[in-house]
Protein backbone atom coordinates (compact mmCIF):
# COMPACT_ATOMS: atom_id res chain seq x y z
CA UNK A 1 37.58 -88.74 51.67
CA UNK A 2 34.33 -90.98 52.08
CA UNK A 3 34.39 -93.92 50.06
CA UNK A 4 30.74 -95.63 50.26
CA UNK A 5 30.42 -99.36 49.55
CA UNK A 6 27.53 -98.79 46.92
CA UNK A 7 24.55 -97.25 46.43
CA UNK A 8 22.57 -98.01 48.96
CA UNK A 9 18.69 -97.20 48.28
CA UNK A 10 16.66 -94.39 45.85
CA UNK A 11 13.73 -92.63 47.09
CA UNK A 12 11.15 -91.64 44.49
CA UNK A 13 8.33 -89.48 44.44
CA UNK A 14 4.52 -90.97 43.11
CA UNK A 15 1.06 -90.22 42.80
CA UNK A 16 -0.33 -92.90 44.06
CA UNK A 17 1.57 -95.46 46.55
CA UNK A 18 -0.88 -98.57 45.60
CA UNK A 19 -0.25 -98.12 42.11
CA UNK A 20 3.60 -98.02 41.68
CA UNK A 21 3.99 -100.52 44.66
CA UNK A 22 2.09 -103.02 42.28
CA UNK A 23 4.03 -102.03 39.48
CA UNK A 24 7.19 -101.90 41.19
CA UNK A 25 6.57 -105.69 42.44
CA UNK A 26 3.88 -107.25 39.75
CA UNK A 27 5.88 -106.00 37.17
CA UNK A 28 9.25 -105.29 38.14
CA UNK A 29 9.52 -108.26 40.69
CA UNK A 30 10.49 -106.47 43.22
CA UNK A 31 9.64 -107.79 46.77
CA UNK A 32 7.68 -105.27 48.85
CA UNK A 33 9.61 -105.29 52.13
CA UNK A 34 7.47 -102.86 54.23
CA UNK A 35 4.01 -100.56 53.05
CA UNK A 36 4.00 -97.68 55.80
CA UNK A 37 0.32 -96.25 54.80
CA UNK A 38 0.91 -93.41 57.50
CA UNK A 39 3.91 -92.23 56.06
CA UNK A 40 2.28 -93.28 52.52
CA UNK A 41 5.89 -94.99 51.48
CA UNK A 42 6.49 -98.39 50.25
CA UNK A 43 9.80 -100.18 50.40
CA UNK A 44 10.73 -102.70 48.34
CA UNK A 45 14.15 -104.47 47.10
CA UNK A 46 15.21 -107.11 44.40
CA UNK A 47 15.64 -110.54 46.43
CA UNK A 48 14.80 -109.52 49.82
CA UNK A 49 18.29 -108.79 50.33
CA UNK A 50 18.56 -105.16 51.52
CA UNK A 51 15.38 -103.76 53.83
CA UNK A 52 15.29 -101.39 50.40
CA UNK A 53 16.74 -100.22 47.27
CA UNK A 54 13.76 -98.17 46.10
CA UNK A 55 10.93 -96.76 48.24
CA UNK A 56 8.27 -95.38 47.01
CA UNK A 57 6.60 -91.71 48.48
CA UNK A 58 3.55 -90.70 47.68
CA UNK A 59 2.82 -86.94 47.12
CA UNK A 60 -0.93 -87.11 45.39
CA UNK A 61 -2.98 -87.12 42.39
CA UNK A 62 -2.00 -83.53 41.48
CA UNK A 63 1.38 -83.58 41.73
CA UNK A 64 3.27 -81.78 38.67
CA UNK A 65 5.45 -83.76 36.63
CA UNK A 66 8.74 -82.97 35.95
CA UNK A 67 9.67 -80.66 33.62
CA UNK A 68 11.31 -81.11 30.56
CA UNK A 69 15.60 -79.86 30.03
CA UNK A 70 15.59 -79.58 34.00
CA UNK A 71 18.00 -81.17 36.08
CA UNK A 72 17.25 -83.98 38.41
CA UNK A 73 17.14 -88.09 38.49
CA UNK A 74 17.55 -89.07 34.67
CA UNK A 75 16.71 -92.72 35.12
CA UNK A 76 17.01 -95.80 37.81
CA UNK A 77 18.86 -98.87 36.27
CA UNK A 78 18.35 -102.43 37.46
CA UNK A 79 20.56 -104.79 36.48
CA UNK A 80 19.78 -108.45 34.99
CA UNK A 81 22.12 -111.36 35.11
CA UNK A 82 22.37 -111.85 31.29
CA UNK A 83 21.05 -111.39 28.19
CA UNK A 84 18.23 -113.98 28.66
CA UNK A 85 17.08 -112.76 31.82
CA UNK A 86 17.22 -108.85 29.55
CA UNK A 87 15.15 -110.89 26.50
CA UNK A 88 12.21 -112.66 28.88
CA UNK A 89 12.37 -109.25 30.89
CA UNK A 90 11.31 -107.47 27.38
CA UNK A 91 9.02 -110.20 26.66
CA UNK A 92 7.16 -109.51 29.97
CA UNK A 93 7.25 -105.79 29.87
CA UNK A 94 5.49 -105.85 26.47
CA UNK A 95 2.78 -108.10 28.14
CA UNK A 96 2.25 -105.63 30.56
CA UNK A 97 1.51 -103.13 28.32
CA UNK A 98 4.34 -100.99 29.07
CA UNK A 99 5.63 -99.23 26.54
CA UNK A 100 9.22 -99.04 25.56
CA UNK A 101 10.95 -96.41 24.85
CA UNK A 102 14.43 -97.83 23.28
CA UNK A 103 16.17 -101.18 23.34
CA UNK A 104 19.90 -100.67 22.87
CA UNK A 105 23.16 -102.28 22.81
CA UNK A 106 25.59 -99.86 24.61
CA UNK A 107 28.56 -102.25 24.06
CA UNK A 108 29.57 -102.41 28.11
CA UNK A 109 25.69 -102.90 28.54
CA UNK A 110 22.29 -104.26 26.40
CA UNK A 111 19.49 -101.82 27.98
CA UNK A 112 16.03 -101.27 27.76
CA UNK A 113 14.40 -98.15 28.56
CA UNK A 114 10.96 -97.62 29.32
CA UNK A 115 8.67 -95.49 32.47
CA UNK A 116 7.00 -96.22 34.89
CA UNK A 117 3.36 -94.95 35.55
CA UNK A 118 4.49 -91.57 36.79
CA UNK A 119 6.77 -91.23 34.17
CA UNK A 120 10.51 -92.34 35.90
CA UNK A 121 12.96 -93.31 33.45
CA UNK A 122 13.61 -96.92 34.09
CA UNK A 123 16.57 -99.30 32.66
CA UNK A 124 16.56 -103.01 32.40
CA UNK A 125 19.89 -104.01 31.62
CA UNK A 126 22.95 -106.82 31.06
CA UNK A 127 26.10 -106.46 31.38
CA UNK A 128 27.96 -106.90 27.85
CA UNK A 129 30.29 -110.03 27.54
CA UNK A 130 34.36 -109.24 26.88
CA UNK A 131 34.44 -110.68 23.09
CA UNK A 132 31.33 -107.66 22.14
CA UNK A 133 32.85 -104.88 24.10
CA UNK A 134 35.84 -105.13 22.16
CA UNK A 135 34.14 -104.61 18.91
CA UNK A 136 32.85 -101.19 19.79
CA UNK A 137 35.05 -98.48 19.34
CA UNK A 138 33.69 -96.42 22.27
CA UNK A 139 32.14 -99.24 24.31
CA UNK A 140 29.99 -97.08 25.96
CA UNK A 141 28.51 -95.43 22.98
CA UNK A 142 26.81 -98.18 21.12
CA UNK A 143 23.90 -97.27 19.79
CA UNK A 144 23.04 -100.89 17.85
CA UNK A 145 19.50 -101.91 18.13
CA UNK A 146 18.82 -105.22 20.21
CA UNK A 147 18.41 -108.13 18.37
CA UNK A 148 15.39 -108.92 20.17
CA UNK A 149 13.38 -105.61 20.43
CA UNK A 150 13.43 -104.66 16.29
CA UNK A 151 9.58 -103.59 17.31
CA UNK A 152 10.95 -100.44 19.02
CA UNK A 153 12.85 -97.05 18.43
CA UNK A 154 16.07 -97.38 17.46
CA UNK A 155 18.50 -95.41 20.53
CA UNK A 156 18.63 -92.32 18.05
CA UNK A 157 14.56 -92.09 18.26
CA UNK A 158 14.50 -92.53 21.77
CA UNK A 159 17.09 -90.37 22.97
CA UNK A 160 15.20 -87.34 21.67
CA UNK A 161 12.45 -88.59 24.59
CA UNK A 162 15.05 -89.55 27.09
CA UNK A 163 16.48 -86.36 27.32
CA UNK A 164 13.44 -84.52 27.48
């Protein structure tokens, strides 16, 4: 059986490399590793740490969007180191300008949801701490809005755009 380590790196389809590379790393803070122009791909990771854990592949201007109830990538998650980092994170997407699409307390994670300018799902999240996950009777069903983010759609609102 192959057991991988982790995930290793995500390869999305864009419209247009310059814009999602500065989104990816003005707003995102993601580092921009390598911009291959030739290839029109941009590879960028959190920290430096990896040589990627998203690139970025531009397919042009007219490229169709998804389509809604098909199956494919339903969102890429990023992971913040606590529920600070998850409250300045929504404090900086809404100066931005992007718009969110749910804040949420799962119980085994707080998670924003938002997209990027080609329409990816994105989630910002936090792990939850011990003493809240025990509270929820299915800790990964929470649907509680965060504290923080009362501005937004409550997870039943947003779900009906999520699974679109």
């Amino acid at each position: 059986m192959i057991q991988p380590d982790r995930i290793g790196h995500v390869v999305i389809k864009v419209r247009d490399l310059w814009r999602s590379t500065k989104f990816y790393s003005e707003v995102l803070g993601l580092q921009v590793m390598k911009v291959e122009p030739g290839f029109k791909m941009a590879f960028l990771a959190s920290h430096g740490r990896d040589h990627h854990e998203l690139a970025v592949a531009e397919v042009g201007s007219d490229a169709a969007a998804p389509r809604e109830h098909s199956i494919g990538l339903s969102h890429i998650a990023f992971r913040l180191s606590d529920e600070t980092a998850l409250c300045d994170a929504y404090a900086d997407l809404k100066k931005s300008g992007v718009r969110i699409i749910g804040a949420v307390n799962h119980g085994v994670t707080k998670s924003i949801y938002f997209r990027d300018p080609d329409g990816h799902e994105l989630e910002l999240y936090c792990d939850g701490v011990p003493e809240e996950i025990a509270k929820f009777p299915d800790p990964y069903a929470g649907m509680e809005r965060l504290e923080f983010a009362r501005d937004v759609p409550d997870f039943r609102q947003a779900i009906r755009e999520l699974t679109k």
